[in-house]
Protein backbone atom coordinates (compact mmCIF):
# COMPACT_ATOMS: atom_id res chain seq x y z
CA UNK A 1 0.00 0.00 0.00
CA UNK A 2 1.02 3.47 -1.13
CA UNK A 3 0.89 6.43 1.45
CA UNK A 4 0.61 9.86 -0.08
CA UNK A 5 1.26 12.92 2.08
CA UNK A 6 -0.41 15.77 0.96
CA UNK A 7 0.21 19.22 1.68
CA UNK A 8 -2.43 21.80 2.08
CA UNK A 9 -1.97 24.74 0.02
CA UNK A 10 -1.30 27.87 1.84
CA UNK A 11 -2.89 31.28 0.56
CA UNK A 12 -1.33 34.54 0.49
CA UNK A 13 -3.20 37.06 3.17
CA UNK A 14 -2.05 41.01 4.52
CA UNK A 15 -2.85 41.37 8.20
CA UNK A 16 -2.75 44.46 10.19
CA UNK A 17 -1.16 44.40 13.47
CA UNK A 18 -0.34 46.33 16.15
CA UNK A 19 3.55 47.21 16.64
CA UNK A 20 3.56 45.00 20.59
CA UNK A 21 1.88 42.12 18.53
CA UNK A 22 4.17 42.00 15.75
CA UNK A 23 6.94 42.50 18.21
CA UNK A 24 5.60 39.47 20.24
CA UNK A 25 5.02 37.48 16.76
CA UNK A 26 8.70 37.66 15.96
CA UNK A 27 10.00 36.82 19.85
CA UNK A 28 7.67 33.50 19.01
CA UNK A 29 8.84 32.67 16.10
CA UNK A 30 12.55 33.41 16.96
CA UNK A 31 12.21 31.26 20.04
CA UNK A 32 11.04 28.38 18.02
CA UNK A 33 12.95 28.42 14.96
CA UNK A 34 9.82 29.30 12.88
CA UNK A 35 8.46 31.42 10.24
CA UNK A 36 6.22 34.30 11.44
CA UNK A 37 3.31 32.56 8.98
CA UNK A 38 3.74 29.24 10.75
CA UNK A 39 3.94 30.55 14.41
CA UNK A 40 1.19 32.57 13.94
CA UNK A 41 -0.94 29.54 12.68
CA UNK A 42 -0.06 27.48 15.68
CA UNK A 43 -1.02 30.15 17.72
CA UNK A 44 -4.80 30.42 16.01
CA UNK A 45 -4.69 26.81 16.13
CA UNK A 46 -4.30 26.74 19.80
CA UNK A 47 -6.38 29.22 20.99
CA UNK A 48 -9.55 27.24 18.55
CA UNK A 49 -8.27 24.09 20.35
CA UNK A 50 -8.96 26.13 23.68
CA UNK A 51 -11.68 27.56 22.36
CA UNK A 52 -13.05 24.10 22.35
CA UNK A 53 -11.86 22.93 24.77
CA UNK A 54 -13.57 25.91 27.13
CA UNK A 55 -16.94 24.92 25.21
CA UNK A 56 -17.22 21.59 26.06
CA UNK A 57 -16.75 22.68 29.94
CA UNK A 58 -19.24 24.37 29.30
CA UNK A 59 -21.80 22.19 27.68
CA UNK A 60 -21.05 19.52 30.61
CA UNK A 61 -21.20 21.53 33.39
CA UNK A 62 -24.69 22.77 32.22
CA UNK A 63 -25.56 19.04 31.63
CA UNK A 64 -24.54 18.43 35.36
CA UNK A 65 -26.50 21.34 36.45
CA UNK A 66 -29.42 20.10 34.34
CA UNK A 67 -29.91 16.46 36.68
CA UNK A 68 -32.70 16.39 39.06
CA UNK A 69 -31.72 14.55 41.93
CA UNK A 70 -32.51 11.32 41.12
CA UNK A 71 -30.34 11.40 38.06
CA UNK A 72 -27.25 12.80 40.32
CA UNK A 73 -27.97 9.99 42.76
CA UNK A 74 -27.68 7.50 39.57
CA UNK A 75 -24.57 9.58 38.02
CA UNK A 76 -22.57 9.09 41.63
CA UNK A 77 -23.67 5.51 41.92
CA UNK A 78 -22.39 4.85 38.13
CA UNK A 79 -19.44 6.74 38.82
CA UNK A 80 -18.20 4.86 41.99
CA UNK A 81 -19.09 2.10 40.17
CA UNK A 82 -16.80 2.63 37.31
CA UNK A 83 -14.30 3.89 39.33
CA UNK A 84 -13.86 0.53 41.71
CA UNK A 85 -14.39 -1.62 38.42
CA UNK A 86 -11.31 0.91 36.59
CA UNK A 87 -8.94 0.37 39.97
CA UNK A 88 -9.46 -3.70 39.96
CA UNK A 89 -8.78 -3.67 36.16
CA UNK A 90 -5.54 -1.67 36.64
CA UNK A 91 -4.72 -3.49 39.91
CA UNK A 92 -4.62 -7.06 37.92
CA UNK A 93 -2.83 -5.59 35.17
CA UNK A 94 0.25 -5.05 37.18
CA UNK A 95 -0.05 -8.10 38.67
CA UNK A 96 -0.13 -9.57 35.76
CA UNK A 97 2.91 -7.62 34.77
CA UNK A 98 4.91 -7.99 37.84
CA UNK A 99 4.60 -12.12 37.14
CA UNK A 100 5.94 -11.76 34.15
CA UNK A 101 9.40 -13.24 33.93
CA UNK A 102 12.25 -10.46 33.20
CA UNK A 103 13.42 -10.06 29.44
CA UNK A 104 16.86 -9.10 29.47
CA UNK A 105 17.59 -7.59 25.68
CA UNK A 106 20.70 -9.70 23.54
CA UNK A 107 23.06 -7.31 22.31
């Protein structure tokens, strides 16, 4: 099977900016070896990502604040649940791992 990596063409765009953010811009992109255009779209990247990220805090705490009682009761009783079940799963997982015989790599 053939892999092809393509690479997204990149368009040509004039920005504004103030004199501290340019200055800022370039301390960025010195510090990391990078082009201005490619430091500055990891930085609009990011902030999306936390963006995003802040969102979906969002949308679950209002779910959360959305349960009636009953449902909280069920959501704690699930969640201890799962959390035992997740401990005994790890727990026999390094036992399993601690019975394994050593491998000591050949040179």
């Amino acid at each position: 099977m053939m892999y092809v990596m393509s690479i997204a063409r990149k368009i040509r765009v004039t920005f504004s900016l103030s004199p501290d953010v340019i200055r800022q811009l370039e301390q960025k992109a010195r510090a990391t070896g990078a082009s201005r255009s490619s430091t500055l779209e990891a930085l609009l990247r990011s902030g999306d990502k936390n963006d995003r990220a802040r969102e979906l805090e969002r949308q679950t705490a209002a779910y959360y604040e959305s349960l009636t009682a009953d449902e909280r009761r069920d959501e704690s009783a699930y969640a201890s649940w799962s959390s035992g079940s997740a401990r005994r799963v790890v727990a026999a997982t390094e036992r399993q791992l601690a019975a394994r015989p050593s491998r000591k790599h050949r040179a």
